[in-house]
N, C-alpha and C. Protein backbone atom coordinates (compact mmCIF):
# COMPACT_ATOMS: atom_id res chain seq x y z
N UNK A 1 26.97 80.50 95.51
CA UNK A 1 26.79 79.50 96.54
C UNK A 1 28.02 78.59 96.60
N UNK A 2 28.63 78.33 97.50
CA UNK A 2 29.78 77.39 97.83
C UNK A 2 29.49 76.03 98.18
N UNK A 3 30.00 75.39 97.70
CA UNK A 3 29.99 73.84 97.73
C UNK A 3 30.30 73.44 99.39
N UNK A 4 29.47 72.67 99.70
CA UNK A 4 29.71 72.08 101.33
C UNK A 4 30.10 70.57 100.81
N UNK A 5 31.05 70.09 101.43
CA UNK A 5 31.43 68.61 101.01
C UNK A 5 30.81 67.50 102.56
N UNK A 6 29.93 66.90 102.09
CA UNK A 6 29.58 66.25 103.00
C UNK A 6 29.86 64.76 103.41
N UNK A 7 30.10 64.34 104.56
CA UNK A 7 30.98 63.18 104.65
C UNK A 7 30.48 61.81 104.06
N UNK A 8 28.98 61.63 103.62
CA UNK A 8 28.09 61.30 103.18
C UNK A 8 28.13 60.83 101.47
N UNK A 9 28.86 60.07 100.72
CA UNK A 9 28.40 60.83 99.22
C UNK A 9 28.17 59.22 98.72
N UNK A 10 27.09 59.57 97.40
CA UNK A 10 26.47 58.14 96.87
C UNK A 10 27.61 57.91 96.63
N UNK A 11 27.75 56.36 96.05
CA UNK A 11 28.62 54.89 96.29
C UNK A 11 27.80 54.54 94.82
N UNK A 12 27.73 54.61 94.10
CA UNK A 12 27.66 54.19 93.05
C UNK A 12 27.37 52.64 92.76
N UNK A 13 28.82 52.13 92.24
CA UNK A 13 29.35 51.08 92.48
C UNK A 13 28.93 50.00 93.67
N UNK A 14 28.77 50.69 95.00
CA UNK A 14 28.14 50.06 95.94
C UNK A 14 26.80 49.59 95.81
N UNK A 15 25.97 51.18 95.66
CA UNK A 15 24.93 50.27 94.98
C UNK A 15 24.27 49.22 94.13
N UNK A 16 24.68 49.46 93.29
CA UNK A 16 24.49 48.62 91.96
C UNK A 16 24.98 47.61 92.17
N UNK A 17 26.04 46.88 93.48
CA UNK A 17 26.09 45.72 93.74
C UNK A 17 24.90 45.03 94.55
N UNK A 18 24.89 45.98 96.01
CA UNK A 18 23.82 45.83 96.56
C UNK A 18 22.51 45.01 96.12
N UNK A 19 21.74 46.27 95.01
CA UNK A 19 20.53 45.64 94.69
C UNK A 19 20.26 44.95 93.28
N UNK A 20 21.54 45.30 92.79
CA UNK A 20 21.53 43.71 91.54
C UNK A 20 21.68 42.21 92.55
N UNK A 21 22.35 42.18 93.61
CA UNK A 21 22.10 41.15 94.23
C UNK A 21 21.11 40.73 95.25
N UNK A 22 20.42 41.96 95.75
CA UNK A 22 18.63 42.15 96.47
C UNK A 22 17.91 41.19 95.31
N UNK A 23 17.45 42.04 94.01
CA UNK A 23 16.66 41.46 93.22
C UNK A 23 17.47 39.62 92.65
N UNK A 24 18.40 39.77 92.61
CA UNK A 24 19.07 38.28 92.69
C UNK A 24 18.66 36.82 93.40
N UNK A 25 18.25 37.90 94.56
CA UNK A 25 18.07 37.33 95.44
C UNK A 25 16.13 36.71 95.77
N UNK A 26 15.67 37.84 95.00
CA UNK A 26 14.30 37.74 94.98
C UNK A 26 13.72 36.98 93.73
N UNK A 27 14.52 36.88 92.68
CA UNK A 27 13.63 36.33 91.80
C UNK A 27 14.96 34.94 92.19
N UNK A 28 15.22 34.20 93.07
CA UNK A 28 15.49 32.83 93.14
C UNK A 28 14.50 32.66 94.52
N UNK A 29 13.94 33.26 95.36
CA UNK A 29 13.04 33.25 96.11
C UNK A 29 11.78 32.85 95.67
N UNK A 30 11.28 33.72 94.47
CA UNK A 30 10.21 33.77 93.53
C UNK A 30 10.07 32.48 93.17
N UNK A 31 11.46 31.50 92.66
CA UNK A 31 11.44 30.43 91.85
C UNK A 31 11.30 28.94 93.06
N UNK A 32 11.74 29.56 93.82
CA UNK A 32 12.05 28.22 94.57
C UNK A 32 10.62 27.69 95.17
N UNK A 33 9.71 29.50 95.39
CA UNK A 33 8.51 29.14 95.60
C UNK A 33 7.38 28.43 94.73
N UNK A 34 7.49 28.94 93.95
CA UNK A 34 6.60 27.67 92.77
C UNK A 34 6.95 28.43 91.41
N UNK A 35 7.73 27.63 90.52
CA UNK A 35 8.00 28.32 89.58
C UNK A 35 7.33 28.62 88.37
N UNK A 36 6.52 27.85 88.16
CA UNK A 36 4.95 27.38 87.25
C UNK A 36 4.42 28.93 87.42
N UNK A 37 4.13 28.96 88.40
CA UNK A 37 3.42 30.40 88.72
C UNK A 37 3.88 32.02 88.67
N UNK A 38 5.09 31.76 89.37
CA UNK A 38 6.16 33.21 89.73
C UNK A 38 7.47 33.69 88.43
N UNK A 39 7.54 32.22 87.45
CA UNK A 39 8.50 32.34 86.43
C UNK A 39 8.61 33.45 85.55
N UNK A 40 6.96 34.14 85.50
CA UNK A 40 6.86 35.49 84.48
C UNK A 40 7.32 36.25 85.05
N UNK A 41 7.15 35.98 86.55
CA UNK A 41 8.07 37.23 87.72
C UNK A 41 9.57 37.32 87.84
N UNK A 42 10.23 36.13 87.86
CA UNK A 42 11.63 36.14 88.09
C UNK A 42 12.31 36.14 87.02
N UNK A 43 11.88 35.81 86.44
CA UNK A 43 12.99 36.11 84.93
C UNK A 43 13.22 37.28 84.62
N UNK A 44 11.92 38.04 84.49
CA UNK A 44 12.51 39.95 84.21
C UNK A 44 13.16 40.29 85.27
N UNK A 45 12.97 39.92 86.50
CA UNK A 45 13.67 40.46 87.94
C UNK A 45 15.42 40.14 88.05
N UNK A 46 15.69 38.68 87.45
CA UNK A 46 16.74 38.02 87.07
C UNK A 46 17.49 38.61 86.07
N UNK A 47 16.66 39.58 85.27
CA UNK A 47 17.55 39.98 84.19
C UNK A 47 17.79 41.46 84.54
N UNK A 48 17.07 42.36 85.22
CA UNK A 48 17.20 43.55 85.79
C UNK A 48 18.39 43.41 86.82
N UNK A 49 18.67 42.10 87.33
CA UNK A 49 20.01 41.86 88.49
C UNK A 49 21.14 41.84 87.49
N UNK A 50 21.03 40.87 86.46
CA UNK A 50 22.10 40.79 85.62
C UNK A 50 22.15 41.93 85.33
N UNK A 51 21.73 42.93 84.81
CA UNK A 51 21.99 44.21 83.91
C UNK A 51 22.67 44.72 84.67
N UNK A 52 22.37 45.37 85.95
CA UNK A 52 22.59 45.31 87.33
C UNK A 52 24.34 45.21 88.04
N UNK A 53 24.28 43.69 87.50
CA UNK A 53 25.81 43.53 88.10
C UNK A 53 26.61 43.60 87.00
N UNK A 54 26.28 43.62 86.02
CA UNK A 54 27.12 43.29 84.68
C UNK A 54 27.71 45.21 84.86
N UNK A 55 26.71 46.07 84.86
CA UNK A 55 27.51 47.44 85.18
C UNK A 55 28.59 47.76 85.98
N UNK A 56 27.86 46.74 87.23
CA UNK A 56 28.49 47.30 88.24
C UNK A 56 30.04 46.57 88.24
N UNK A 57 30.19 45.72 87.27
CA UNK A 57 31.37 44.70 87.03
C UNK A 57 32.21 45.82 86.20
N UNK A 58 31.58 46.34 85.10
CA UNK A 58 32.35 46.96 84.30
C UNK A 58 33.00 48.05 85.04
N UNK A 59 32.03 48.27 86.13
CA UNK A 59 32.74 49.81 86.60
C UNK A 59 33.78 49.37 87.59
N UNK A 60 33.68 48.25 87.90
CA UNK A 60 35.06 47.57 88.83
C UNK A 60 35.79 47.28 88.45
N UNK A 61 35.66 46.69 86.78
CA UNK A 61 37.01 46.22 86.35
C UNK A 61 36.82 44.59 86.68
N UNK A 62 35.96 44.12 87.04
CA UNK A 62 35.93 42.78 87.31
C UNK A 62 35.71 41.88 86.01
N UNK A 63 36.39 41.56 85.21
CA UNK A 63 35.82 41.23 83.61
C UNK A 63 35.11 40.11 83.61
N UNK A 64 36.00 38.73 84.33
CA UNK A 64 35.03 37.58 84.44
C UNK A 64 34.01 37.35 84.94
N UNK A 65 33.77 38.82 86.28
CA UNK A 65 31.94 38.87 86.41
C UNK A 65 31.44 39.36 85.64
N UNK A 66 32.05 40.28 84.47
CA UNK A 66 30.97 40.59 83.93
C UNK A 66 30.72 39.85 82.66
N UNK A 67 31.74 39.22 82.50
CA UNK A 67 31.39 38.04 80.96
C UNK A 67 30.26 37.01 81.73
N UNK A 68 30.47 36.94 83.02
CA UNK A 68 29.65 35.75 83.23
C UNK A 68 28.02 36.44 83.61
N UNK A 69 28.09 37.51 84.07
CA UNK A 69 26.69 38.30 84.06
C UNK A 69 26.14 38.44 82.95
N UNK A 70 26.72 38.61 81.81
CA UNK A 70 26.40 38.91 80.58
C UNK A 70 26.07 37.79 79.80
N UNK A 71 26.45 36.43 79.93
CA UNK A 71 25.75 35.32 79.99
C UNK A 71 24.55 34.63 80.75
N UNK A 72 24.11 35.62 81.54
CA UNK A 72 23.16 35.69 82.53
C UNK A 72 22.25 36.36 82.25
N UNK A 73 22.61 37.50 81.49
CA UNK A 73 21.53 38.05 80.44
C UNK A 73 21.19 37.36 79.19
N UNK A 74 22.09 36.89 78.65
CA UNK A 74 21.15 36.12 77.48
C UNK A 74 20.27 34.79 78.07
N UNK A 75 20.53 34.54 79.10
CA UNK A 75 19.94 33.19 79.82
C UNK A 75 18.45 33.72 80.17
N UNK A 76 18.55 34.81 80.85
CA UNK A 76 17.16 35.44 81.47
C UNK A 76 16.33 35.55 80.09
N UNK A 77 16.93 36.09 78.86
CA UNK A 77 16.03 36.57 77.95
C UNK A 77 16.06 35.39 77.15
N UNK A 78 16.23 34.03 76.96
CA UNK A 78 16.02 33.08 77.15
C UNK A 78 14.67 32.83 77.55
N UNK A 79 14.84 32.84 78.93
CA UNK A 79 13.78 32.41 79.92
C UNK A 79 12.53 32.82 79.88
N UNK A 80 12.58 34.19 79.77
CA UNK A 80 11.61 35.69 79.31
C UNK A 80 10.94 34.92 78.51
N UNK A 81 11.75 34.77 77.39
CA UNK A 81 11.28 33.88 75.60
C UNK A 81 10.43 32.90 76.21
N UNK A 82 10.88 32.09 76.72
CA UNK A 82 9.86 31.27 76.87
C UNK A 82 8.84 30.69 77.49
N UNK A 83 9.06 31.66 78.58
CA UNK A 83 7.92 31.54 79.69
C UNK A 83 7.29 32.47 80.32
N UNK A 84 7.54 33.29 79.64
CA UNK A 84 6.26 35.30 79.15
C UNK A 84 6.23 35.07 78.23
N UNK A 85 6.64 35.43 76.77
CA UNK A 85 5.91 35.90 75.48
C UNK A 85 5.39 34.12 75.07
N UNK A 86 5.91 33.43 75.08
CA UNK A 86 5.57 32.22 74.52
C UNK A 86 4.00 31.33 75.33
């Protein structure tokens, strides 16, 4: 079978900006709406964005986003800590 190259091909990189910043975007939505309530929600969602962009940093080469995403992960699991398991 021969390879057809189609003009079409996943974006990788694209993605993983995309919806690390979708869910970014949703768990500060989550928070702004009442945070008392939605906080067990946005923090894992917050940290699935960080994981998210912190890749998608590495695969760009962007270092200071990703030192600063990666401080964004210990912040979320932070947050996690104390307002899910606690």
């Amino acid at each position: 079978m021969q390879y057809v190259e189609t003009k079409y091909r996943f974006n990788t990189t694209l993605f993983l900006e995309v919806f690390g910043s979708i869910l970014g975007i949703v768990g500060a939505v989550l928070m702004a709406l009442n945070p008392s309530e939605y906080a067990s929600i946005a923090f894992p969602v917050w940290l699935l964005s960080s994981i998210t962009l912190t890749v998608f940093a590495f695969l760009s080469e962007l270092k200071y986003l990703m030192y600063l995403q990666l401080t964004f992960v210990v912040v979320n699991m932070i947050g996690i800590y104390t307002n899910v398991i606690l």
